[in-house]
Protein backbone atom coordinates (compact mmCIF):
# COMPACT_ATOMS: atom_id res chain seq x y z
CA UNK A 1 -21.78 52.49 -51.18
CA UNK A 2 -18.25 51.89 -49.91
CA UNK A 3 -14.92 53.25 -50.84
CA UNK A 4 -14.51 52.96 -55.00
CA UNK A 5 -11.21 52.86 -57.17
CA UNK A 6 -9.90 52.05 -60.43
CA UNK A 7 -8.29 53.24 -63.64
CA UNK A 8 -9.78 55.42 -66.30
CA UNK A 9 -8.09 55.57 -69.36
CA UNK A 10 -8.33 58.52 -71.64
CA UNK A 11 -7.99 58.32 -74.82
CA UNK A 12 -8.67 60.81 -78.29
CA UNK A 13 -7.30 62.18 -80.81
CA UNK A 14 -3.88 64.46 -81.06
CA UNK A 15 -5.09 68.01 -79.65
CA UNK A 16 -8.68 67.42 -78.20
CA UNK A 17 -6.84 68.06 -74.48
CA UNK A 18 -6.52 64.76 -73.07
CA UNK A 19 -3.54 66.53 -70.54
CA UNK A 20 -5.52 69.73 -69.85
CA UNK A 21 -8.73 67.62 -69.17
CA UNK A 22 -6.44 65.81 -66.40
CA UNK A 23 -4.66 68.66 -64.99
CA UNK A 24 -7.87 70.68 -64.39
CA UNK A 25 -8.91 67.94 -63.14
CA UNK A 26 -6.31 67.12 -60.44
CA UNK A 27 -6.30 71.10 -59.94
CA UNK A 28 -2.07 70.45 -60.62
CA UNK A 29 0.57 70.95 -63.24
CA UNK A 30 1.08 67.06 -63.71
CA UNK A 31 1.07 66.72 -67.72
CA UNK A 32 2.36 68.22 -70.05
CA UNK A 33 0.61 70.38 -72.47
CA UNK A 34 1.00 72.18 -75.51
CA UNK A 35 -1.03 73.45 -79.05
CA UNK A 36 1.07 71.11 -80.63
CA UNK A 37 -0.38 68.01 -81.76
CA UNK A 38 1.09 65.05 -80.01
CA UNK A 39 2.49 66.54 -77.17
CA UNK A 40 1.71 63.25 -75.19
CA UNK A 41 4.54 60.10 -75.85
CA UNK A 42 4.08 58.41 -73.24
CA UNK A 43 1.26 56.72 -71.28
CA UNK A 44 1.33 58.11 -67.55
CA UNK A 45 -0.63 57.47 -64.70
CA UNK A 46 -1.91 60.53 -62.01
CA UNK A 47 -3.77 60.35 -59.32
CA UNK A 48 -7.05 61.96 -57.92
CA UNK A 49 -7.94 60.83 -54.57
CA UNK A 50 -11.20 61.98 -52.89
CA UNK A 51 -13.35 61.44 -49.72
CA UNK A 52 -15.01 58.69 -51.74
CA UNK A 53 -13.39 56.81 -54.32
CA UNK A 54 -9.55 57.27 -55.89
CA UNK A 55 -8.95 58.05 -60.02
CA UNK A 56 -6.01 56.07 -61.48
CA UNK A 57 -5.55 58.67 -64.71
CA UNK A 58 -3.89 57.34 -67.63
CA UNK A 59 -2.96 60.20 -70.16
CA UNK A 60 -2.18 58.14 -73.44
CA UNK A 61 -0.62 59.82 -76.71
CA UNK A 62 -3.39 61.04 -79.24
CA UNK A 63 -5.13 58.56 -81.61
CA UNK A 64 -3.41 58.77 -85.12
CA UNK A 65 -1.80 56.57 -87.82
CA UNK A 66 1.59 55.75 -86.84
CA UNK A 67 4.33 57.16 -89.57
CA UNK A 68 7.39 56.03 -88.50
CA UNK A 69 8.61 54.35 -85.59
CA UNK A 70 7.96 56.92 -82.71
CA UNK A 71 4.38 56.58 -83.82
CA UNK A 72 4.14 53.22 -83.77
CA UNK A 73 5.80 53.03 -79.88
CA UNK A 74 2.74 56.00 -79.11
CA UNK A 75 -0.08 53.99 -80.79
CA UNK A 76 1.13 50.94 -78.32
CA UNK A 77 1.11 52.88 -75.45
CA UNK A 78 -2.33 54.32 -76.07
CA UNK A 79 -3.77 50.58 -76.93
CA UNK A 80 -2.13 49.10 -73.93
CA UNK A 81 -3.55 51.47 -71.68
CA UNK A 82 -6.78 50.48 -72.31
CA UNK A 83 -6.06 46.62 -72.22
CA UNK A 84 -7.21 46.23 -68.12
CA UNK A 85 -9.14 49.85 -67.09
CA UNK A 86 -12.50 49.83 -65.25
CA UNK A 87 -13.15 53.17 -67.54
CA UNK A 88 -12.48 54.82 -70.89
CA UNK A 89 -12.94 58.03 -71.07
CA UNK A 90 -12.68 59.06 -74.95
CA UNK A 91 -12.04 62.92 -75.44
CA UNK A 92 -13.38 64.81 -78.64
CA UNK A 93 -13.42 68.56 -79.21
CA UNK A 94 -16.97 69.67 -79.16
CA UNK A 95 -18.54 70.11 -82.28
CA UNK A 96 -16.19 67.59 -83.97
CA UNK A 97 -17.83 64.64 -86.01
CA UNK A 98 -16.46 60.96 -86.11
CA UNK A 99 -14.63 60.79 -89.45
CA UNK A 100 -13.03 57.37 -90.74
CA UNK A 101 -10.06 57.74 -89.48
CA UNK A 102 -11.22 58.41 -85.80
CA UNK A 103 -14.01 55.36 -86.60
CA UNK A 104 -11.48 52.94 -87.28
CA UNK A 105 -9.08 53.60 -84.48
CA UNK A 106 -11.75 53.87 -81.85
CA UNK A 107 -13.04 50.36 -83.50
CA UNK A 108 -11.07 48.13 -81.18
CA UNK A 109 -11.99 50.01 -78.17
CA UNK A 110 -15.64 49.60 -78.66
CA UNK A 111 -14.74 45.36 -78.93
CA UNK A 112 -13.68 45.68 -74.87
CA UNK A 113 -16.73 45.02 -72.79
CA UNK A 114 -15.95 48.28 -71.03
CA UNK A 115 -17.74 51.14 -70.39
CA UNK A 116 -17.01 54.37 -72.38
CA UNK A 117 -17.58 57.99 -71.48
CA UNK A 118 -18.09 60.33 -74.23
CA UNK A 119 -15.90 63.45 -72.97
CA UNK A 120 -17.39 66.85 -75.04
CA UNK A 121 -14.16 68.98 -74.87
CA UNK A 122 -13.52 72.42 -75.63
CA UNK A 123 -17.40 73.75 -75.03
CA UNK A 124 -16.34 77.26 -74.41
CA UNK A 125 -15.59 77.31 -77.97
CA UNK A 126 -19.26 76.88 -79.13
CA UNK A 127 -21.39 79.86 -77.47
CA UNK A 128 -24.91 81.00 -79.25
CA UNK A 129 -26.96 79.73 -81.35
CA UNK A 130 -25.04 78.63 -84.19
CA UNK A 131 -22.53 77.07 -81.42
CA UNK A 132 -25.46 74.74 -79.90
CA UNK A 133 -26.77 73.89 -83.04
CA UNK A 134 -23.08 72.77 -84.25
CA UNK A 135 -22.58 71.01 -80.54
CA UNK A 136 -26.15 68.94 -80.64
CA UNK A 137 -25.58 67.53 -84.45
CA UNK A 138 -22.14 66.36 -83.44
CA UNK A 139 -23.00 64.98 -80.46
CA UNK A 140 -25.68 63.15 -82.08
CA UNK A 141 -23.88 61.89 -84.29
CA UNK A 142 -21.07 60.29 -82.15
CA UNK A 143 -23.42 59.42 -79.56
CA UNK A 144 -25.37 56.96 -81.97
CA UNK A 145 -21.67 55.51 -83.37
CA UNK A 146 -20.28 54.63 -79.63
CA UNK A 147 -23.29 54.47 -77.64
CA UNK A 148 -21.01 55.82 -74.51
CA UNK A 149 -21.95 54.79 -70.55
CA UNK A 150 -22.70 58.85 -70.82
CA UNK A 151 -21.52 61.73 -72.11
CA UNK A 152 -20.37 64.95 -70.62
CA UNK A 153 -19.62 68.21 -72.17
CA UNK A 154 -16.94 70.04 -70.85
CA UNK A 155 -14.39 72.94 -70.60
CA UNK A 156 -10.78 72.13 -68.78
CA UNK A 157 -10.20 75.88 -69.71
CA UNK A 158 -12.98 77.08 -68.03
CA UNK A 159 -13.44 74.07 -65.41
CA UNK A 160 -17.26 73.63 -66.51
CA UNK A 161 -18.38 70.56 -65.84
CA UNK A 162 -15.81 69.11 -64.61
CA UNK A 163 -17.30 67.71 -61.13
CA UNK A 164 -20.36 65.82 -63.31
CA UNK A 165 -17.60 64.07 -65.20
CA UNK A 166 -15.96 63.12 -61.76
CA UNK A 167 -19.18 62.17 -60.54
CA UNK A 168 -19.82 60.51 -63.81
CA UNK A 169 -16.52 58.31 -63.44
CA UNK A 170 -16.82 57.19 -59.98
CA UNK A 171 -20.48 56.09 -60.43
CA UNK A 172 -18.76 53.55 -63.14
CA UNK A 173 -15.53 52.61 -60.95
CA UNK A 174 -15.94 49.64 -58.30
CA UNK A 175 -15.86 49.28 -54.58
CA UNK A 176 -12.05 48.86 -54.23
CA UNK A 177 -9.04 49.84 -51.68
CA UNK A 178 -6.38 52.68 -52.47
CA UNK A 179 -4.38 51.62 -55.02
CA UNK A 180 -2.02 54.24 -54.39
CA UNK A 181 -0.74 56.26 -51.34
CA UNK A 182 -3.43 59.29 -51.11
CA UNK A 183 -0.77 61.76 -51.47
CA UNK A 184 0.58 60.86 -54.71
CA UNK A 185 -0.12 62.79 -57.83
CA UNK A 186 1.89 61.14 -60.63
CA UNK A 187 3.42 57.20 -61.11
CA UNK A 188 6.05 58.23 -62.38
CA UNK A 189 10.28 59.50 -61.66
CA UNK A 190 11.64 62.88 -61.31
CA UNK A 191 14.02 62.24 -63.90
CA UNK A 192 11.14 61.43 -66.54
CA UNK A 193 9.34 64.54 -65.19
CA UNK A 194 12.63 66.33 -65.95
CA UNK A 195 12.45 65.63 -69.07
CA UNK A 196 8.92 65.60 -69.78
CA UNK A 197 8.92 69.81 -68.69
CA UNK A 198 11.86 70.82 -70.85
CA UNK A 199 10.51 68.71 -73.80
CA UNK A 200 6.83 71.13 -73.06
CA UNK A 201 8.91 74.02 -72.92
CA UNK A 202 10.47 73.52 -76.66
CA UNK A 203 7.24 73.27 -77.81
CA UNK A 204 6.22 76.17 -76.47
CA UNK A 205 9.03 78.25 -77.38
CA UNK A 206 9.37 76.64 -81.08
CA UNK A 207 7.21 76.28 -84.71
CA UNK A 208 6.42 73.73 -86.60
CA UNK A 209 10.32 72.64 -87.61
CA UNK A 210 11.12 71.49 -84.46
CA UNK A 211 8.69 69.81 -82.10
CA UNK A 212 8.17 66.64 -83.28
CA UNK A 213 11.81 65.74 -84.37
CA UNK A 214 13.35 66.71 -80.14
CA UNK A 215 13.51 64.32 -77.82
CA UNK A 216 15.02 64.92 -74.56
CA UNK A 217 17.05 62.75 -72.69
CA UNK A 218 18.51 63.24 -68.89
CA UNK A 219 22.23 62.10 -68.78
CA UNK A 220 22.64 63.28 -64.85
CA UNK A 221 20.03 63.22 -62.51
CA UNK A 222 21.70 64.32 -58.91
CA UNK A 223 18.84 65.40 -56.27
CA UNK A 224 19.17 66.66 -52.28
CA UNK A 225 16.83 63.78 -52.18
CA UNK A 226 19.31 61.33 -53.18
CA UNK A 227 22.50 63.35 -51.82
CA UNK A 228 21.39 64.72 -48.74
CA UNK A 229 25.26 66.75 -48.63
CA UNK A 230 23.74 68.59 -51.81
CA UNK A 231 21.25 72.01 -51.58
CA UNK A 232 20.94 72.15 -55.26
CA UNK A 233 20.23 69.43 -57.66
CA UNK A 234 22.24 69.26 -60.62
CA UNK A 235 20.49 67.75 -63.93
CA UNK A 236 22.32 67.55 -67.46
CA UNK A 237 20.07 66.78 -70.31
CA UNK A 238 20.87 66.08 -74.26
CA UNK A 239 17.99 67.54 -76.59
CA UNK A 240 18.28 65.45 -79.73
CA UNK A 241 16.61 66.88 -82.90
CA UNK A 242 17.26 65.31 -86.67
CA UNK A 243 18.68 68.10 -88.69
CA UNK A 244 21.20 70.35 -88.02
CA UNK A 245 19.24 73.49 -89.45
CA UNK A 246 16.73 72.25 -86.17
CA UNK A 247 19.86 72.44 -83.70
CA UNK A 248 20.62 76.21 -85.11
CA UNK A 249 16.55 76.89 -84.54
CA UNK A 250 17.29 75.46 -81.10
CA UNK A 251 20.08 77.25 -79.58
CA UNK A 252 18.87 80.78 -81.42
CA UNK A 253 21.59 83.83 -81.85
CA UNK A 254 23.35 84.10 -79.32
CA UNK A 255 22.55 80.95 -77.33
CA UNK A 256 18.96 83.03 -76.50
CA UNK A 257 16.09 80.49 -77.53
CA UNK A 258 18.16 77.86 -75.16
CA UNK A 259 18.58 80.21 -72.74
CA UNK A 260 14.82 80.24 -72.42
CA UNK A 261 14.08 76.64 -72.74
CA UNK A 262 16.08 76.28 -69.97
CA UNK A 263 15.67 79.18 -67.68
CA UNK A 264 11.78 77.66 -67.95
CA UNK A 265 12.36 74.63 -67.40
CA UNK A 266 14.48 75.06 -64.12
CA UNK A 267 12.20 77.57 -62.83
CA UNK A 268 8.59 74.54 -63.23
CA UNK A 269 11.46 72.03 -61.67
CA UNK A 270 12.19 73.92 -58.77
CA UNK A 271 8.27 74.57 -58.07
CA UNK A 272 7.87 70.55 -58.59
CA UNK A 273 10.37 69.15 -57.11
CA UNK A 274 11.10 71.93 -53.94
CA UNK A 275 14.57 72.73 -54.14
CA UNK A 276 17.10 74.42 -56.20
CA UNK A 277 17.97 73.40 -59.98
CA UNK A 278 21.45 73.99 -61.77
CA UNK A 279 20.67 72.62 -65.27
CA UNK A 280 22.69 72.05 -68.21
CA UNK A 281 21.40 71.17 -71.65
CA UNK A 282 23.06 70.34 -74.29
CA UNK A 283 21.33 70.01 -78.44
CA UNK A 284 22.55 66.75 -80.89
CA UNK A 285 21.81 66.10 -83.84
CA UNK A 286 20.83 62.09 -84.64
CA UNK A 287 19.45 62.17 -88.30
CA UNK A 288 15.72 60.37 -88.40
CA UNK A 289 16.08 58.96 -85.00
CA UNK A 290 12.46 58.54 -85.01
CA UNK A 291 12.73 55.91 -87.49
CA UNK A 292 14.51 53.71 -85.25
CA UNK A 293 13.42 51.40 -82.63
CA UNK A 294 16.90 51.12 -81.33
CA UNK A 295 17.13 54.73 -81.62
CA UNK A 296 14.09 55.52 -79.69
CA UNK A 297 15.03 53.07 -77.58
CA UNK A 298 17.63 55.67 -76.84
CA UNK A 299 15.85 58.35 -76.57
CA UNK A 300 13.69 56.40 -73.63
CA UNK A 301 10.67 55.48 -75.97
CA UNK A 302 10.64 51.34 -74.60
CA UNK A 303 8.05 48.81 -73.19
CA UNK A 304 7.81 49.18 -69.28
């Protein structure tokens, strides 16, 4: 067999570790990740290039019905992501049955005349008896809904696994040229990495009130790569939450919770991108911007 590439879509819903699947995968920080459901906005493309065959990634936003306008931008992103892939690769926590809800958003994947691999997530969680018993009537029981290309437990926490699925995926992909340079990890700019790590780091450092009303938005994006006269790159970034009670939660006494946001944020920046970081960030308050296609327009949520 010759050289093989193509794109494998993954898709799932919120919290089954669609971005944790990929980064063990690529053995590289290159989504972000979070126990919060929906961490994932945006559909974005990594890479995984091997002796044999290069993985076009796509990391979609989590399967769910859309509530407002943000939601309905995600649920677009997730369906056109799976419009022209050689592979789908859809991502359920082990031990998790198809409910109605999952049935009828999966339904117009299983129209495409493309194959489907049934990713078992999460395994580490199910250990004994009891676990196997739980894993085998799941699996059964999504197994005879999607009738999947194959299926392939795994554990991106633990890594198990994780070369059958690659092995699994490439047997499916066909003969094909690089589609990207073999070096590159990520399709994407360091200004939307930017502000795809200090979004991860809100949601790491804040509850429930706050992570799915921020958005984060890079106003100035100056790099050594761009300004070879500059050591140190200087970013400024807005983080725009919807109620003012969420900015106070934000900035913390004192200025401490942003303190930490950022001082985390520069410090995965500086490992990414190899130099120096001065960044500013700044918290607004836009009242239900997530309601608003103009506003999430704003906030960077558009068609590419």
């Amino acid at each position: 067999m010759g050289f093989k590439s193509g794109i494998v879509t993954l898709v799932g819903r919120p919290n089954t570790g669609k971005s944790s699947l990929i980064n063990a995968l690529l053995r590289e920080k290159v989504a972000a990740v979070s126990s919060k459901p929906q961490t994932t906005r945006n559909a974005v493309r990594c890479v995984l290039t091997t002796e044999e065959a290069q993985i076009v990634f796509v990391d979609t936003p989590g399967l769910h019905t859309p509530k407002h306008a943000l939601g309905e931008f995600m649920m677009r992103e997730a369906s056109d992501a799976t419009s022209a892939v050689d592979v789908v690769c859809f991502v359920m926590e082990a031990g998790k049955e198809l409910d109605e809800a999952s049935e009828a958003l999966l339904a117009p994947l299983l129209e495409r005349n493309v194959p489907i691999v049934l990713v078992l997530n999460k395994i580490d969680r199910l250990r004994g008896a009891r676990g196997q018993e739980i894993f085998w009537r799941a699996m059964n029981q999504v197994q005879e809904k999607i009738n999947p290309s194959a299926v392939v437990p795994v554990s991106a926490k633990e890594r198990t696994n994780l070369d059958v699925l690659q092995e699994e995926l490439i047997k499916l992909l066909p003969e094909g040229e690089l589609i990207y340079p073999e070096d590159m990890l990520m399709d994407t700019t360091e200004r939307f990495l930017a502000e795809e790590i200090i979004r991860e780091k809100i949601l790491l450092a804040t509850e429930q009130e706050v992570p799915h009303s921020v958005a984060v938005v890079v106003q100035d994006f100056k790099s050594p790569d761009e300004y070879p006269e500059m050591k140190t790159a200087e970013i400024r970034a807005d983080i725009v939450v919807e109620r003012p009670g969420q900015k106070g939660i934000l900035i913390g006494g004192g200025g401490l919770k942003l303190k930490e946001v950022g001082t985390a944020a520069r410090l995965e920046m500086e490992q990414r991108f190899g130099y120096p970081v001065f960044l500013q960030l700044w918290v607004k308050v836009r009242p239900d911007w997530r309601r608003s296609s103009e506003n999430i327009g704003r906030m960077g949520y558009r068609r590419r």
